[in-house]
N, C-alpha and C. Protein backbone atom coordinates (compact mmCIF):
# COMPACT_ATOMS: atom_id res chain seq x y z
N UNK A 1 -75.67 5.22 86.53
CA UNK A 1 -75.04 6.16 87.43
C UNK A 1 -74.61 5.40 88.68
N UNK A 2 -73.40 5.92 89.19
CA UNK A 2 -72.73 5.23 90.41
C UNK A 2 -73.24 6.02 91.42
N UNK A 3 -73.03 5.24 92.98
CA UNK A 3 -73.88 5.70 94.06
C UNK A 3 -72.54 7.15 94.28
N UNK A 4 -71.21 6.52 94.07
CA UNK A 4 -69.84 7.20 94.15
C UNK A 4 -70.31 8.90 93.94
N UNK A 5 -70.73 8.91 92.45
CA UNK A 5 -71.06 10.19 91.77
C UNK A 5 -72.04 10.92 92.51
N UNK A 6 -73.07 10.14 93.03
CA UNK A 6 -74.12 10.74 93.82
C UNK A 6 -73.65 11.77 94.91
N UNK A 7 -72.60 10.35 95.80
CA UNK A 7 -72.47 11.08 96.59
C UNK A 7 -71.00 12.43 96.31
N UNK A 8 -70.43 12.29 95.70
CA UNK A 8 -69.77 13.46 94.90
C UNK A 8 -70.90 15.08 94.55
N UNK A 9 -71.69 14.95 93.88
CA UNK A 9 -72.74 15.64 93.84
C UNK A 9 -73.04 16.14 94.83
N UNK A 10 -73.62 15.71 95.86
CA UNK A 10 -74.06 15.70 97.86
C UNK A 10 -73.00 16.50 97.78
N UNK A 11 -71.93 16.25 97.95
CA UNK A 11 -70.37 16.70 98.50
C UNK A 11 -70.55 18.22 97.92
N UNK A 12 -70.41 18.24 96.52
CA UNK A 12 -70.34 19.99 95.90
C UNK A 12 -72.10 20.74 96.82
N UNK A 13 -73.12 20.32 96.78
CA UNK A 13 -74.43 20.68 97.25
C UNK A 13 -73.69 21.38 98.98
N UNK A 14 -73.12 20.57 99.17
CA UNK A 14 -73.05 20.70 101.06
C UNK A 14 -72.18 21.67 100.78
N UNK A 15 -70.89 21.87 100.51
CA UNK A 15 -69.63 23.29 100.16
C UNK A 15 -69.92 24.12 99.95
N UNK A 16 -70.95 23.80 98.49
CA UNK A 16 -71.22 25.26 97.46
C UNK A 16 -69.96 25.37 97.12
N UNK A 17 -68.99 24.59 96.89
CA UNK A 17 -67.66 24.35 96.44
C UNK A 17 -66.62 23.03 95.52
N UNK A 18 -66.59 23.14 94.45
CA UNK A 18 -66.01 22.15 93.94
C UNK A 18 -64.44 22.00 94.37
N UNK A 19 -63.78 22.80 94.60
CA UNK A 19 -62.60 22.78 95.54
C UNK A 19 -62.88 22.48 96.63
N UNK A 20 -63.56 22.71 97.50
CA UNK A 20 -63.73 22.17 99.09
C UNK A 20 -64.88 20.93 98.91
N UNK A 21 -65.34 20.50 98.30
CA UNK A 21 -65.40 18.90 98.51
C UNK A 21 -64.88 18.40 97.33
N UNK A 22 -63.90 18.44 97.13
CA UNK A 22 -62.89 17.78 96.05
C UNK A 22 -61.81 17.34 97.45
N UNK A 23 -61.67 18.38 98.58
CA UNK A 23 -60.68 18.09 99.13
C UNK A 23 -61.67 17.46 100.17
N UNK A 24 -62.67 17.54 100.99
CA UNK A 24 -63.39 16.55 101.60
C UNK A 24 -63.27 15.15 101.24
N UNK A 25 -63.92 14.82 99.85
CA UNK A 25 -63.52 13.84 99.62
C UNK A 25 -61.93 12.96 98.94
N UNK A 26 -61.07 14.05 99.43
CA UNK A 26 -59.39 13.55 99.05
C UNK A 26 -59.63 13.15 97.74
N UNK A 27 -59.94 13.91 96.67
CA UNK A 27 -59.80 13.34 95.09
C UNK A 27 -59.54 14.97 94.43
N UNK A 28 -58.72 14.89 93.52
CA UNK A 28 -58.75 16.15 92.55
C UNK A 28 -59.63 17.23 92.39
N UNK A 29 -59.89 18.22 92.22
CA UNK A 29 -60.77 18.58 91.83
C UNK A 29 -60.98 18.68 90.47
N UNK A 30 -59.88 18.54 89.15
CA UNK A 30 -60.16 18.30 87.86
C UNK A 30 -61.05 17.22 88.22
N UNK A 31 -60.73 16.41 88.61
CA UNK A 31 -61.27 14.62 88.83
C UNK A 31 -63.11 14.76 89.05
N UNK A 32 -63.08 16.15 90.35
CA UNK A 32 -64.55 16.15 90.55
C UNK A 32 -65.45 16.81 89.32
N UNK A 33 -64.78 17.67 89.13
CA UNK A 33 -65.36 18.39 87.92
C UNK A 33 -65.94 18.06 86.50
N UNK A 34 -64.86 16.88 86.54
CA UNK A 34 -65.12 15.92 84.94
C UNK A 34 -66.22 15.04 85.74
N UNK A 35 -66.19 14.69 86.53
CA UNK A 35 -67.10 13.32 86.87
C UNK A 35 -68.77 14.57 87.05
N UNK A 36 -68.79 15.37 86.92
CA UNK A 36 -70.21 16.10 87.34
C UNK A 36 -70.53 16.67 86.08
N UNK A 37 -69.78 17.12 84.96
CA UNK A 37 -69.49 17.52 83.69
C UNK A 37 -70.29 16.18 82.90
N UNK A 38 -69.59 14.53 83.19
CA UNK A 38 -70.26 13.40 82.55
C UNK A 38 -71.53 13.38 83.34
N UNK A 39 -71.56 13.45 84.35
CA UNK A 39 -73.04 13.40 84.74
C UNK A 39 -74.09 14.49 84.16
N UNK A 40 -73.72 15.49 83.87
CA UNK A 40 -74.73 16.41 83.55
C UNK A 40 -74.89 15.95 81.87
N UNK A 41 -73.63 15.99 81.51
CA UNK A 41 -73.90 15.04 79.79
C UNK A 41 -75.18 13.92 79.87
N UNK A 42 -74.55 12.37 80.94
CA UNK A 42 -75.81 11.41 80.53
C UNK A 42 -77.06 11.82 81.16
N UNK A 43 -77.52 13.10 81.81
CA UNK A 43 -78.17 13.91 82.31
C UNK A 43 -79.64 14.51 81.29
N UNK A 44 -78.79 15.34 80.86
CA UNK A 44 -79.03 15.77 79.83
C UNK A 44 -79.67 17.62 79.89
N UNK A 45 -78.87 17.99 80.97
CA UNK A 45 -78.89 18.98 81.75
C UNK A 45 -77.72 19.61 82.81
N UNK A 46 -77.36 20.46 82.94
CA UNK A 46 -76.85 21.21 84.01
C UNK A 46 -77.29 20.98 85.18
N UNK A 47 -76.43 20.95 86.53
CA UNK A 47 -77.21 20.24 87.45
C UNK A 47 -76.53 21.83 88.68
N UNK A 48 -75.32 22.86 87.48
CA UNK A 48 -74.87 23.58 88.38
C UNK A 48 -74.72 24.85 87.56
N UNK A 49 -75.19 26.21 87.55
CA UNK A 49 -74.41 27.37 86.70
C UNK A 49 -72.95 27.72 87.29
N UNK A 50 -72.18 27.74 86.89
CA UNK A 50 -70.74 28.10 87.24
C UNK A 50 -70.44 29.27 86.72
N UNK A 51 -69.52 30.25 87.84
CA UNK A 51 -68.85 31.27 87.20
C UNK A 51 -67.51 31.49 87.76
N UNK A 52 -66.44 31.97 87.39
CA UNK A 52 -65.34 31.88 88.00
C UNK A 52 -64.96 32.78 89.41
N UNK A 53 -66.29 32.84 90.29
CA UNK A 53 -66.32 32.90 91.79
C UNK A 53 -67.05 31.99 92.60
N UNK A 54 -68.34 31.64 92.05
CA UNK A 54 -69.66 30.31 92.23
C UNK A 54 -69.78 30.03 91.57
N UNK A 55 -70.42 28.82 92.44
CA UNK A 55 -71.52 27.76 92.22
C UNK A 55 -72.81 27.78 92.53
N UNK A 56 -73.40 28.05 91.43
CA UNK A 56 -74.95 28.01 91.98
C UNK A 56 -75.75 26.56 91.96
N UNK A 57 -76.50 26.02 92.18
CA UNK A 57 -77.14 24.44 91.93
C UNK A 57 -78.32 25.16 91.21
N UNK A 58 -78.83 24.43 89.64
CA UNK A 58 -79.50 24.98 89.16
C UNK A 58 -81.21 24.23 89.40
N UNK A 59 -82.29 24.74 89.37
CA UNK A 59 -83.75 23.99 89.53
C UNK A 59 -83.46 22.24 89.51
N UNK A 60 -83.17 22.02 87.77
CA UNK A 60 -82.82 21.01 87.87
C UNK A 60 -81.97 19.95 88.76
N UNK A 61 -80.82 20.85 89.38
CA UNK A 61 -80.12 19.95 90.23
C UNK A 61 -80.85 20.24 91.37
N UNK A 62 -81.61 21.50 92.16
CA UNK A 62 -82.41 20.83 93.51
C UNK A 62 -83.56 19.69 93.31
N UNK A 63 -83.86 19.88 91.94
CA UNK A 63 -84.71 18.30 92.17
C UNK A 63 -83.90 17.03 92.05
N UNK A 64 -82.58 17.22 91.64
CA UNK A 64 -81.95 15.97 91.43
C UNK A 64 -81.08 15.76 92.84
N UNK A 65 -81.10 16.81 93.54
CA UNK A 65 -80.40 16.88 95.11
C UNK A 65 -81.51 15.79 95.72
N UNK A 66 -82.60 16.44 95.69
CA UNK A 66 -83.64 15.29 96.48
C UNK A 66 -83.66 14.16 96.09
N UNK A 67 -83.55 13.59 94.83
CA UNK A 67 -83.36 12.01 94.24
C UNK A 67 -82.17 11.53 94.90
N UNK A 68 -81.00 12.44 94.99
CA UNK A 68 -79.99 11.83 95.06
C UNK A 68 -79.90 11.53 96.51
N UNK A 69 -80.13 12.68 97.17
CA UNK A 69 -79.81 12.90 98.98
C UNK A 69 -80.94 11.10 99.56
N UNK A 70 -82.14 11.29 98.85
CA UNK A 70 -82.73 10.02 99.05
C UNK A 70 -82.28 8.55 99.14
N UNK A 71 -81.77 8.33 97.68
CA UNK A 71 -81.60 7.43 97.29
C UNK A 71 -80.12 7.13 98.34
N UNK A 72 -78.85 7.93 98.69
CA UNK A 72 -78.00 7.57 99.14
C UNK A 72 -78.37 7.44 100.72
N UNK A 73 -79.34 8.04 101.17
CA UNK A 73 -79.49 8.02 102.58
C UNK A 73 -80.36 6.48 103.09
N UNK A 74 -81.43 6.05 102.00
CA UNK A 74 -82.09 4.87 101.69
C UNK A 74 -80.49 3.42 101.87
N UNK A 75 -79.54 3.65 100.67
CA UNK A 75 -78.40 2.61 100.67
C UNK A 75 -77.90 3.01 101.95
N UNK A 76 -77.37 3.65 102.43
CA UNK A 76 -76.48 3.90 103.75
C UNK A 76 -77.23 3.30 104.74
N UNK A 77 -78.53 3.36 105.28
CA UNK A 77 -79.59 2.74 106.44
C UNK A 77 -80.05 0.86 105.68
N UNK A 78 -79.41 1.28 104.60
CA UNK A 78 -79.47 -0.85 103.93
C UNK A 78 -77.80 -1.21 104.57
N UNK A 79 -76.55 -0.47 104.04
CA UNK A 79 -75.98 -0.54 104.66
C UNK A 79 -74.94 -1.01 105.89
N UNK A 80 -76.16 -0.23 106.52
CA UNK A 80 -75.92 -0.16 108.13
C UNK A 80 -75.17 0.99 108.18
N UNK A 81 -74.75 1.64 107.28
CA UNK A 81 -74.11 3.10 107.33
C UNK A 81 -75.01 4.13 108.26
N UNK A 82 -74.29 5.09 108.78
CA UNK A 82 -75.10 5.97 109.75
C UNK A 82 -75.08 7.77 108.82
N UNK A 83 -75.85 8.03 108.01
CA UNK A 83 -75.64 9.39 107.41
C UNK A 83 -76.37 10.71 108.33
């Protein structure tokens, strides 16, 4: 897994929107969608329930929010990044 995707992930968590951090981070939102779609594949889990108004983040993804929010806030202070 790329730190990229992580922080993609972070991005939908903070919105509650795959359209509004698709456009935060200036990339597609097909683009975000497939890249969280392969992640939940090598996953091996849902990390979001979707319906065509929300996004919910499912158990699994608040424990994978904390791995992730960690692990990228850990590289950013190696870094020298300020999160």
């Amino acid at each position: 897994m790329k730190i990229i995707q992580l922080e993609y992930f972070l991005a939908i968590v903070k919105y509650n929107s795959f359209t509004k951090a698709a456009q935060f981070l200036h990339i597609s939102q097909p683009s975000l969608t497939a890249t969280i779609k392969k992640m939940e594949a090598d996953l091996g889990y849902d990390l979001f329930t979707r319906s065509t108004k929300d996004i919910k983040i499912t158990e699994k993804g608040i424990q994978f929010y904390r791995y992730a929010s960690e692990l990228v806030s850990t590289i950013s202070i190696h870094d020298g990044k300020n999160v």
